[in-house]
Protein backbone atom coordinates (compact mmCIF):
# COMPACT_ATOMS: atom_id res chain seq x y z
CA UNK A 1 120.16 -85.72 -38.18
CA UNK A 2 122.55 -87.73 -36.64
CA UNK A 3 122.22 -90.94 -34.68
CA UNK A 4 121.86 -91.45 -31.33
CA UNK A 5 122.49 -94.12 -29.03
CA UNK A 6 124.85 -96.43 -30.45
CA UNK A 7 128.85 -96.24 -29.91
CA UNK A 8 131.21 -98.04 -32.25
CA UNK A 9 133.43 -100.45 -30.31
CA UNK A 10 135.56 -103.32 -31.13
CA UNK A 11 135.00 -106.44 -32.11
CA UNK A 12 131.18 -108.10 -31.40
CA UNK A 13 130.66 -106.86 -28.05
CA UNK A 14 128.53 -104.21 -28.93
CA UNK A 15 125.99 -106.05 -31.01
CA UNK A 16 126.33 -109.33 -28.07
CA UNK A 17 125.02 -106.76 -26.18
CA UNK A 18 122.45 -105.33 -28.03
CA UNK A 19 121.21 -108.81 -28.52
CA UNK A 20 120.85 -109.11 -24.70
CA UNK A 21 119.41 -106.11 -24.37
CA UNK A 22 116.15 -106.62 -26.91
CA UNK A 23 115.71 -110.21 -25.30
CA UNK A 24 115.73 -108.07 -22.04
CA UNK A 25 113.07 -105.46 -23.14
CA UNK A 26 110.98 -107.59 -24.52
CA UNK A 27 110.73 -110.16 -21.68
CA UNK A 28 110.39 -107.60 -18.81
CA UNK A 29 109.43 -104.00 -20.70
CA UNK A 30 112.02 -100.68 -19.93
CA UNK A 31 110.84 -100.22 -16.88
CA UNK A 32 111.93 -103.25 -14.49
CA UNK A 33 114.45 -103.49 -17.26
CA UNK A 34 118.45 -102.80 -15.57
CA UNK A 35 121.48 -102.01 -16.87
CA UNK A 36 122.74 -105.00 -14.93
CA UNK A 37 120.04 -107.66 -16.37
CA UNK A 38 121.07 -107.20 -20.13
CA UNK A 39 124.84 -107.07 -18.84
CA UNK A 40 124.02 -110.23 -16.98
CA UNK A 41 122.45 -112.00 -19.96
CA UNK A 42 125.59 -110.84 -22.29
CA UNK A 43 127.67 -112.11 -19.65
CA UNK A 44 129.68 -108.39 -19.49
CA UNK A 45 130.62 -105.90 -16.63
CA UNK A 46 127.57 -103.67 -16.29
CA UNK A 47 130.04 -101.00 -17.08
CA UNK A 48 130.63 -102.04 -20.75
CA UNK A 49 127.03 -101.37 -21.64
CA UNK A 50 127.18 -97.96 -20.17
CA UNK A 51 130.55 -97.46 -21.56
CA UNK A 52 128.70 -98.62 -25.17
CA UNK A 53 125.23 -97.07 -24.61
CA UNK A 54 125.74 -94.90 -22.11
CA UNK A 55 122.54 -95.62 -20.37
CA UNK A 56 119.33 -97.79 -19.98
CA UNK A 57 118.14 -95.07 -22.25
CA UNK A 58 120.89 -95.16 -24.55
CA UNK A 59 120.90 -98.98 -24.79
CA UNK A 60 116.63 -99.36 -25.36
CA UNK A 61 116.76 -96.67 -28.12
CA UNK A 62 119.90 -99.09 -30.18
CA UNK A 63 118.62 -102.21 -29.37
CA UNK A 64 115.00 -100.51 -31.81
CA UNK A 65 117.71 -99.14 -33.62
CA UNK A 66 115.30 -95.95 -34.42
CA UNK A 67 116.97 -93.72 -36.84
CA UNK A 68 116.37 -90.54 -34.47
CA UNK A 69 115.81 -89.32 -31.03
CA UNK A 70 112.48 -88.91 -29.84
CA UNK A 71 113.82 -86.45 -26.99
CA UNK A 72 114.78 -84.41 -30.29
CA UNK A 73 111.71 -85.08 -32.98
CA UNK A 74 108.90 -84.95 -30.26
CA UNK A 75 109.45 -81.17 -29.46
CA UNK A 76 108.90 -80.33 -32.88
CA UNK A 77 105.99 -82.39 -33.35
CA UNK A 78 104.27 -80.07 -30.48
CA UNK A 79 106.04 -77.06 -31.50
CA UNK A 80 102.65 -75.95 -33.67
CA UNK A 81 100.34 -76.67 -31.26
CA UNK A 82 97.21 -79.18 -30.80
CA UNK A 83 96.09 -78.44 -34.55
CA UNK A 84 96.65 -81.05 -37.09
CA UNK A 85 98.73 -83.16 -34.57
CA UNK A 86 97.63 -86.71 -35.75
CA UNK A 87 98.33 -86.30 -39.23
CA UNK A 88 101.86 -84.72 -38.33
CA UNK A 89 102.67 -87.67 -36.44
CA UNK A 90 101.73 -90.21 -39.02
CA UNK A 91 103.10 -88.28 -41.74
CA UNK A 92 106.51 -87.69 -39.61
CA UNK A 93 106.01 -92.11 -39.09
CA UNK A 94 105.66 -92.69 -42.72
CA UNK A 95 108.51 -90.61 -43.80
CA UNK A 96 110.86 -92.09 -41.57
CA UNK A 97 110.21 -95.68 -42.90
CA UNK A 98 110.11 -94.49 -46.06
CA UNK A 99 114.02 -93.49 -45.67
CA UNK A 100 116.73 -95.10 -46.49
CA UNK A 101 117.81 -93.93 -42.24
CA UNK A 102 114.56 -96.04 -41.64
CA UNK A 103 115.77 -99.63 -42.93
CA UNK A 104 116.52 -100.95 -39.92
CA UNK A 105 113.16 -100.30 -38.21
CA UNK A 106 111.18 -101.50 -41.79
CA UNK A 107 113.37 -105.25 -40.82
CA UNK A 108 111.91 -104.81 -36.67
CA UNK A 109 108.53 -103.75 -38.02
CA UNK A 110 108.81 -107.12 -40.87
CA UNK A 111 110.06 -109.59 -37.90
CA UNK A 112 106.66 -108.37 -35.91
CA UNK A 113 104.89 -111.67 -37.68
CA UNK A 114 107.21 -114.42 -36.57
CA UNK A 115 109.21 -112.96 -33.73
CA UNK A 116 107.31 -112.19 -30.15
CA UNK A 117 110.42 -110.47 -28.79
CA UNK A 118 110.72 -107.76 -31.56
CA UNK A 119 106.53 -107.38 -31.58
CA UNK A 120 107.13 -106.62 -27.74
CA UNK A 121 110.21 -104.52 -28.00
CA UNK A 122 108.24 -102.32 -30.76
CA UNK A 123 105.18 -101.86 -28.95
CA UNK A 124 107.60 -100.42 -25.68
CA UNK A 125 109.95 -98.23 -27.88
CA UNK A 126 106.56 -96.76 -29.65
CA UNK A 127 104.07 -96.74 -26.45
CA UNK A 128 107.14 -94.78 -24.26
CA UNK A 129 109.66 -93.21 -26.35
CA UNK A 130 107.05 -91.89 -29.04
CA UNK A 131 103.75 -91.49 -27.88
CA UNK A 132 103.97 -91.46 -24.17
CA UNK A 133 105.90 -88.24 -24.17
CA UNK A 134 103.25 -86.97 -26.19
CA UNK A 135 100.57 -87.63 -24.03
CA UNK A 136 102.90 -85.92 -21.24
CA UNK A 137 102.77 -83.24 -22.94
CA UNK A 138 99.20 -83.24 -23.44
CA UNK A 139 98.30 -83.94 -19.75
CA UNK A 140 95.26 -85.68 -20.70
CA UNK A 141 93.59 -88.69 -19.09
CA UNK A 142 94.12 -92.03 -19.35
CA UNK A 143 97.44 -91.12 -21.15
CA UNK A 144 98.08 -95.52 -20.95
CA UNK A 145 94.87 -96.11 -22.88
CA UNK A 146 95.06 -93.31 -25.70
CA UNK A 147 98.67 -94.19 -26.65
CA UNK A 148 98.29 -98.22 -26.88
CA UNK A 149 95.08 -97.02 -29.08
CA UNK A 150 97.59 -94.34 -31.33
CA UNK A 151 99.74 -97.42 -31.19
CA UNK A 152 97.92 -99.77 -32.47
CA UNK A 153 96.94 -97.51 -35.64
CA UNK A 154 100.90 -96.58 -36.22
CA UNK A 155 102.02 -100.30 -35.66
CA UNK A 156 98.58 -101.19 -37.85
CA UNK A 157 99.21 -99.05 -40.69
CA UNK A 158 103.12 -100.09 -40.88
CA UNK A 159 102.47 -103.82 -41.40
CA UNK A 160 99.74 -103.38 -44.16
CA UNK A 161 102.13 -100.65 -45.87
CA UNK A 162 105.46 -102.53 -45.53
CA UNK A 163 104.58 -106.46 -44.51
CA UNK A 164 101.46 -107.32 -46.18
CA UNK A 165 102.25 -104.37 -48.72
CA UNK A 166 98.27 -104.21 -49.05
CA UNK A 167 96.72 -102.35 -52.01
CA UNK A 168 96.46 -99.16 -52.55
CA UNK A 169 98.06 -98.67 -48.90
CA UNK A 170 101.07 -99.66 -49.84
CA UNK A 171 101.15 -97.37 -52.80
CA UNK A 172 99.69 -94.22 -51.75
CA UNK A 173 101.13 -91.16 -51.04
CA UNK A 174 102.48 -90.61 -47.41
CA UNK A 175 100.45 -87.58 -47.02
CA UNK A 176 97.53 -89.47 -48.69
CA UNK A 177 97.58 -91.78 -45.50
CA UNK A 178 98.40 -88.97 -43.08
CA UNK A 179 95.39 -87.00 -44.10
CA UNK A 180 93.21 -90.09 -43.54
CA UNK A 181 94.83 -91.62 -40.28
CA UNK A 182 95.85 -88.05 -38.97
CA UNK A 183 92.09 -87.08 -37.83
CA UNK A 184 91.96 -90.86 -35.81
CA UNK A 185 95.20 -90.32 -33.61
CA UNK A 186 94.20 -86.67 -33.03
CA UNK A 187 91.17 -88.17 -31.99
CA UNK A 188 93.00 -90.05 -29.08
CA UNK A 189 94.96 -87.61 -28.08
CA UNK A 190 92.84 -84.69 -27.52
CA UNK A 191 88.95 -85.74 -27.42
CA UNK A 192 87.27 -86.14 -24.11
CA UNK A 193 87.77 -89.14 -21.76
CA UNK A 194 85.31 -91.68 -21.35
CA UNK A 195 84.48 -93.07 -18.20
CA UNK A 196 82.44 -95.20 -16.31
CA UNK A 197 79.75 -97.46 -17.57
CA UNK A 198 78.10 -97.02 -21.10
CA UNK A 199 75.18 -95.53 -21.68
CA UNK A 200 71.32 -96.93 -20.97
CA UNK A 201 70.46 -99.17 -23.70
CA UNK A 202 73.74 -99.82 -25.22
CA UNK A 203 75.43 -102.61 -22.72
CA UNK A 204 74.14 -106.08 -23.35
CA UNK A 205 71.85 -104.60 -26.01
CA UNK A 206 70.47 -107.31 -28.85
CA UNK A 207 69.78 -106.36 -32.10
C-alpha cells in the first residue's frame, strides 16, 4: 500500500518542517496544534506546509512517519465485526513493525527511552489516529479511558519486543503474541463500563 502523507520537495525544507512539526505535536498534542505554529517554528509561509503535507492531518501522520493510513487500515480492522477484534489489532501492530515499511516507526518506538518529544508524539498518533477511531466506531463509553488503556498494552508490548528485545517476547511468533494480548484489548474495547465508586469492602481495604 502506498504512502501517505509525505510530498517530495526540494532541498531540506520538507524534513525542517517535519522537524517543527513533531516538536509541535509533542509540546501541545494535534488538537491545539496549527498549521501556522509548526510553520512558525520552521520559520516558513504556512502555505509551504500545506503545499508539502497538505494538511494538519497530512503533516501529524509524516512527522510519525507511519507506514499506512489509518483512515485506510481501520475500516478493515472493523470490517469482520466485534469478534476477535483485539487480537486483529495487535496482530495487524506486530506485522507492521515487523516490515521492512515499518523501520521508521521501530527508530520512533526505540527513541521512546531517551526522547520525551517522540514518547509524546507516539502516544497522540496511536491514542487518535489508531485507536480513537476505533472506539468511534464502537460508540462505547469512556472511549478516552479504554484507548490510553489499549495504548498502553500496544506501546507496552513494542518496547519489550523491539527496545528491551525481552525473552521469549521478542522471539515469538506475531500471532503467538496476538492470541495472548488480543483477548486484553478486546477487553477494553467492548466490556462494560465501570463507574462510580468500588464496591463495599474493596476501597481502603487491608489485608
Amino acid at each position: 500500500m502506498p504512502r501517505t502523507g509525505r510530498r517530495p520537495g526540494a532541498g531540506g525544507t520538507g524534513e525542517k518542517i517535519l522537524a517543527a512539526a513533531r516538536a509541535h505535536f509533542a509540546r501541545v498534542g494535534y488538537e491545539a496544534g496549527t498549521v501556522r505554529g509548526i510553520a512558525a517554528e520552521a520559520a516558513v509561509d504556512p502555505a509551504l506546509v500545506l503545499h508539502y503535507f497538505g494538511s494538519k492531518e497530512g503533516v501529524f501522520r509524516a512527522a510519525v512517519d507511519f507506514p499506512v493510513d489509518p483512515a485506510e487500515f481501520v475500516p478493515r480492522l472493523l470490517a469482520p465485526g466485534l469478534d476477535g477484534l483485539g487480537e486483529r489489532i495487535v496482530q495487524f501492530f506486530l506485522e507492521t513493525w515487523d516490515s521492512p515499511a515499518g523501520r521508521p516507526l521501530l527508530a520512533l518506538i526505540r527513541s521512546v527511552v531517551s526522547n520525551e518529544d517522540a514518547a509524546a508524539l507516539l502516544r497522540e498518533f496511536v491514542t487518535r489516529e489508531v485507536l480513537g477511531r476505533l472506539a468511534r466506531a464502537l460508540e462505547v463509553d469512556q472511549p478516552q479511558l479504554r484507548v490510553s488503556l489499549a495504548a498502553s498494552t500496544l506501546i507496552g508490548v513494542a518496547m519489550l519486543r523491539y527496545v528491551i528485545k525481552l525473552e521469549p517476547l521478542a522471539s515469538a511468533r506475531s500471532e503467538v503474541v496476538a492470541g495472548w494480548l488480543g483477548p486484553a484489548v478486546q477487553r477494553y474495547f467492548t466490556d462494560p463500563g465501570v463507574t462510580g465508586p468500588p464496591p463495599a469492602g474493596r476501597a481502603g481495604s487491608r489485608l
